[in-house]
C-alpha atoms as a PDB file:
ATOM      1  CA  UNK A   1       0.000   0.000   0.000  1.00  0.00           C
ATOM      2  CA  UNK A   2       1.075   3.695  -0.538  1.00  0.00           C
ATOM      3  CA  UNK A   3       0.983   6.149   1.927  1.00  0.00           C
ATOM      4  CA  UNK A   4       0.861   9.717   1.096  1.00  0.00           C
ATOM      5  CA  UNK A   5       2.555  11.044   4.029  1.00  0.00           C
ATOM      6  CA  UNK A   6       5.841   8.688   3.957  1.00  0.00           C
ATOM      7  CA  UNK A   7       6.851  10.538   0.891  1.00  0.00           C
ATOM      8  CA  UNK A   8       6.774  13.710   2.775  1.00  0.00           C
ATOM      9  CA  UNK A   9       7.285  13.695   6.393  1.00  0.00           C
ATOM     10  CA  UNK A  10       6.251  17.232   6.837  1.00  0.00           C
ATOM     11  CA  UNK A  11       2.856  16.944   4.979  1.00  0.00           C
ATOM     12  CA  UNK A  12       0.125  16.102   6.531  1.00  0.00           C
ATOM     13  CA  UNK A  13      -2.574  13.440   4.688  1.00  0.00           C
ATOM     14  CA  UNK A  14      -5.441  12.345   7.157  1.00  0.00           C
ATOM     15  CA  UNK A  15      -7.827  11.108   4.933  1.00  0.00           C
ATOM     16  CA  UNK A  16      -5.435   9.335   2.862  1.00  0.00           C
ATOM     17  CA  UNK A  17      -4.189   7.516   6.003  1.00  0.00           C
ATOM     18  CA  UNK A  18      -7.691   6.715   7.608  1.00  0.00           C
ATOM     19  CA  UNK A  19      -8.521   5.069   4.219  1.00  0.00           C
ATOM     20  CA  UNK A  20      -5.432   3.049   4.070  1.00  0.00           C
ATOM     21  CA  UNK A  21      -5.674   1.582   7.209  1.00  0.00           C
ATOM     22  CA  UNK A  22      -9.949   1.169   7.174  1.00  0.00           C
ATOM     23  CA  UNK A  23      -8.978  -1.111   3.784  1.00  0.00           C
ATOM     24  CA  UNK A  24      -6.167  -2.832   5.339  1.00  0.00           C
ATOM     25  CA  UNK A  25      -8.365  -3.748   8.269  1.00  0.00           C
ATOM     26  CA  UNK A  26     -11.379  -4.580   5.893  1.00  0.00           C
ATOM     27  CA  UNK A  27      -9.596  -7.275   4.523  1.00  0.00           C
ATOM     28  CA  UNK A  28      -7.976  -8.644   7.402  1.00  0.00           C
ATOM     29  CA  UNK A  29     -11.211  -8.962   8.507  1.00  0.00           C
ATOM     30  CA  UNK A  30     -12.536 -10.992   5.464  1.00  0.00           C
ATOM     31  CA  UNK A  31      -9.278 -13.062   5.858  1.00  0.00           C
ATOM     32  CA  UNK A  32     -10.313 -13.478   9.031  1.00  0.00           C
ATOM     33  CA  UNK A  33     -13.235 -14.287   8.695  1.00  0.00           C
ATOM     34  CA  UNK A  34     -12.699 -16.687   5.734  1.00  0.00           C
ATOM     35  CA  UNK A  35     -10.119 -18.690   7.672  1.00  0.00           C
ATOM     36  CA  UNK A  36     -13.132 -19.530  10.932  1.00  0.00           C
ATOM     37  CA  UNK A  37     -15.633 -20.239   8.428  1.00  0.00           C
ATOM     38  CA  UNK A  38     -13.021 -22.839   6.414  1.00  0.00           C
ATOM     39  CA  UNK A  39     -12.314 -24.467  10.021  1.00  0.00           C
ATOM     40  CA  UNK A  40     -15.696 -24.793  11.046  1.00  0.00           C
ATOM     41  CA  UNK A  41     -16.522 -25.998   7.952  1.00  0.00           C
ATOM     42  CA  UNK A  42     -13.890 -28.924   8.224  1.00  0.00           C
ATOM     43  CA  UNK A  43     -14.911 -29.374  12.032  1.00  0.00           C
ATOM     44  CA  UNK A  44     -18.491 -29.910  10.513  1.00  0.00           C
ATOM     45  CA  UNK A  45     -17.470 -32.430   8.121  1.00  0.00           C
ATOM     46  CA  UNK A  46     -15.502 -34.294  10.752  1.00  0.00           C
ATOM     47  CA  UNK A  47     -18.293 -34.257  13.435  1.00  0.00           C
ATOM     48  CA  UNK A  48     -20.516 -35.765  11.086  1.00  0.00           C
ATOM     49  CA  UNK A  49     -18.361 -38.526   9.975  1.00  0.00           C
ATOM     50  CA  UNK A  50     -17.593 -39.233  13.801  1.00  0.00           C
ATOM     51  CA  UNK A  51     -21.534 -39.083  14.854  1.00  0.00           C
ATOM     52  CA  UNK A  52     -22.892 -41.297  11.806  1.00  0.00           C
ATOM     53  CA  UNK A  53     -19.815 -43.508  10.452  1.00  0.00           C
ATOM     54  CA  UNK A  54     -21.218 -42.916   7.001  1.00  0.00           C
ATOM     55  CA  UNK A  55     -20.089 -41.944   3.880  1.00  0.00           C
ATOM     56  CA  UNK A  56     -23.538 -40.137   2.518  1.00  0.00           C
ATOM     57  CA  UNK A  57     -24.403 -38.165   6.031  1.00  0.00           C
ATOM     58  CA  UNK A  58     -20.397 -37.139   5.506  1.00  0.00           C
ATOM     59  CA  UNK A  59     -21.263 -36.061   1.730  1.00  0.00           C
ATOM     60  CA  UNK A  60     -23.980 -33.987   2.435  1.00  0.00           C
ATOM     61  CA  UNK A  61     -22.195 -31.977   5.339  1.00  0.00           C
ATOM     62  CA  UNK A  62     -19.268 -31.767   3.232  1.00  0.00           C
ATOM     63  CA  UNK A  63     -21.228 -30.313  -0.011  1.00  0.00           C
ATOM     64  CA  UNK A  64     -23.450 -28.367   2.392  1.00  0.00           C
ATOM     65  CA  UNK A  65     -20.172 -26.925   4.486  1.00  0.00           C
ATOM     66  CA  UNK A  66     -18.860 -25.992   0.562  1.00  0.00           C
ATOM     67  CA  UNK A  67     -22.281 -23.812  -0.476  1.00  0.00           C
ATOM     68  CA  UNK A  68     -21.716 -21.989   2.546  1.00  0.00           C
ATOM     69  CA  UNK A  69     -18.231 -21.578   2.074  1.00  0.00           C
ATOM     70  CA  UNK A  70     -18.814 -20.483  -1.362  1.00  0.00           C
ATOM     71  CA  UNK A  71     -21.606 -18.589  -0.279  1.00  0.00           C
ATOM     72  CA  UNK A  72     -19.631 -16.114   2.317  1.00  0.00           C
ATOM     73  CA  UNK A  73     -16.826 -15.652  -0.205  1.00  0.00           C
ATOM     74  CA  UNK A  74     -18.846 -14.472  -3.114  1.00  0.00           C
ATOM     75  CA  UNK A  75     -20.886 -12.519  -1.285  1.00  0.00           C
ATOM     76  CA  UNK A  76     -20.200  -8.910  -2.919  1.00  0.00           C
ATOM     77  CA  UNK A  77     -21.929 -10.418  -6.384  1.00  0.00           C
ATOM     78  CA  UNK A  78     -24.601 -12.531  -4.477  1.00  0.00           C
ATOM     79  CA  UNK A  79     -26.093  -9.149  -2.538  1.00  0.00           C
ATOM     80  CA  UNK A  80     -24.973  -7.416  -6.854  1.00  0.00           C
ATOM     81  CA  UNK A  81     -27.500 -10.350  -8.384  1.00  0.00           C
ATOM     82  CA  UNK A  82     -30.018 -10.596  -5.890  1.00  0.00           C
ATOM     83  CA  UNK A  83     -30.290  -6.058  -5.870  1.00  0.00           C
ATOM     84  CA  UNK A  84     -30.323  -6.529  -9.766  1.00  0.00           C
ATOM     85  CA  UNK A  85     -33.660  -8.593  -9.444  1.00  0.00           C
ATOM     86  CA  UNK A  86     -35.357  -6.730  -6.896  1.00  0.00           C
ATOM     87  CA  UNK A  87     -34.748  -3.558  -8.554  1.00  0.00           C
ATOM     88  CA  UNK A  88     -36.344  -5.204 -11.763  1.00  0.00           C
ATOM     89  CA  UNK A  89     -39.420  -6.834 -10.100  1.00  0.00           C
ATOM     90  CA  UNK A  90     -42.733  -5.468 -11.601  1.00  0.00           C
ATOM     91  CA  UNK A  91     -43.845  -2.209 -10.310  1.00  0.00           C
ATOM     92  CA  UNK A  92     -46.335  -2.138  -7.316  1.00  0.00           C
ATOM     93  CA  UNK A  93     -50.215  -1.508  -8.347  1.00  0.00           C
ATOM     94  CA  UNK A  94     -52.580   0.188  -6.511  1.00  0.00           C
ATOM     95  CA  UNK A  95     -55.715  -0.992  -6.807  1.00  0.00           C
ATOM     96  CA  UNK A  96     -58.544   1.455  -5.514  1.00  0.00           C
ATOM     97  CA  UNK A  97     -62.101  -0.032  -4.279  1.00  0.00           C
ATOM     98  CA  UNK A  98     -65.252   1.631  -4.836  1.00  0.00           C
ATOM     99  CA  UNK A  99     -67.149   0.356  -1.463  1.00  0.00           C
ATOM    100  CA  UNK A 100     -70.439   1.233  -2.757  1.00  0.00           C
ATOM    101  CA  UNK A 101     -71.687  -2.008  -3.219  1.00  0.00           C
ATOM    102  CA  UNK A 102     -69.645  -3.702  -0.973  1.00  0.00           C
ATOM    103  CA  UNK A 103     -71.550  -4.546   2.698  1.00  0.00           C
ATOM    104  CA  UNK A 104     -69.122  -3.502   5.665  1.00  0.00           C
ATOM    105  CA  UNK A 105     -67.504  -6.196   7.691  1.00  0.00           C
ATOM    106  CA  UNK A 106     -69.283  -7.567  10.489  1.00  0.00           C
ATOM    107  CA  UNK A 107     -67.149  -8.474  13.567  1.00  0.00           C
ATOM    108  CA  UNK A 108     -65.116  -6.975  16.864  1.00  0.00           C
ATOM    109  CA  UNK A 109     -64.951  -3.128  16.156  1.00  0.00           C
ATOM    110  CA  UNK A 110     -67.661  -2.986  13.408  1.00  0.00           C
ATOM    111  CA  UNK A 111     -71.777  -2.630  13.514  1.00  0.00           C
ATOM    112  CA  UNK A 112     -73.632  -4.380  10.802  1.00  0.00           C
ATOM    113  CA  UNK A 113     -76.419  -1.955   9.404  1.00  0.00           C
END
């Protein structure tokens, strides 16, 4: 990384400093966080081979440990994809009632006429 205020002791950069060390941290942090999820994952896989002594329970933790895996490190384009299809859903409708010749609701809170 480049720091602005190495190249000039006597200049003064806060911004450019706060920024360098907010990404540093960021992606520590997704290392980080990478790194618990891959162990757990493993511990997963391991637990259920211990508890059931079979190959299929073992399969399915092991492909289900890998979607989730896969899940938290693509997770910028997942939250891209599924804002792409929300923002293209159909438009909401409002649909106005004319209540002339409909008879009000009878129950707790409303009189019958």
């Amino acid at each position: 990384m480049h720091s602005l205020a190495a190249a000039n002791p006597d200049h003064v950069v806060l911004a450019g400093d706060i920024l360098d060390w907010a990404t540093t941290k960021t992606g520590q942090v997704r290392t980080l966080v990478l790194t618990v999820a891959g162990l757990m994952a493993i511990i997963a896989v391991l637990m259920a081979w211990w508890k059931t002594r079979s190959f299929v329970g073992t399969l399915v933790a092991f492909v289900l440990a890998a979607l989730v895996l896969w899940g938290i490190a693509n997770l910028p384009s997942l939250q891209s994809k599924v804002g792409s299809e929300i923002d293209e859903a159909a438009p909401h409708s409002v649909v106005y009632v004319d209540g002339g010749d409909v008879p009000a609701p009878a129950g707790e809170g409303w009189r019958a006429l």
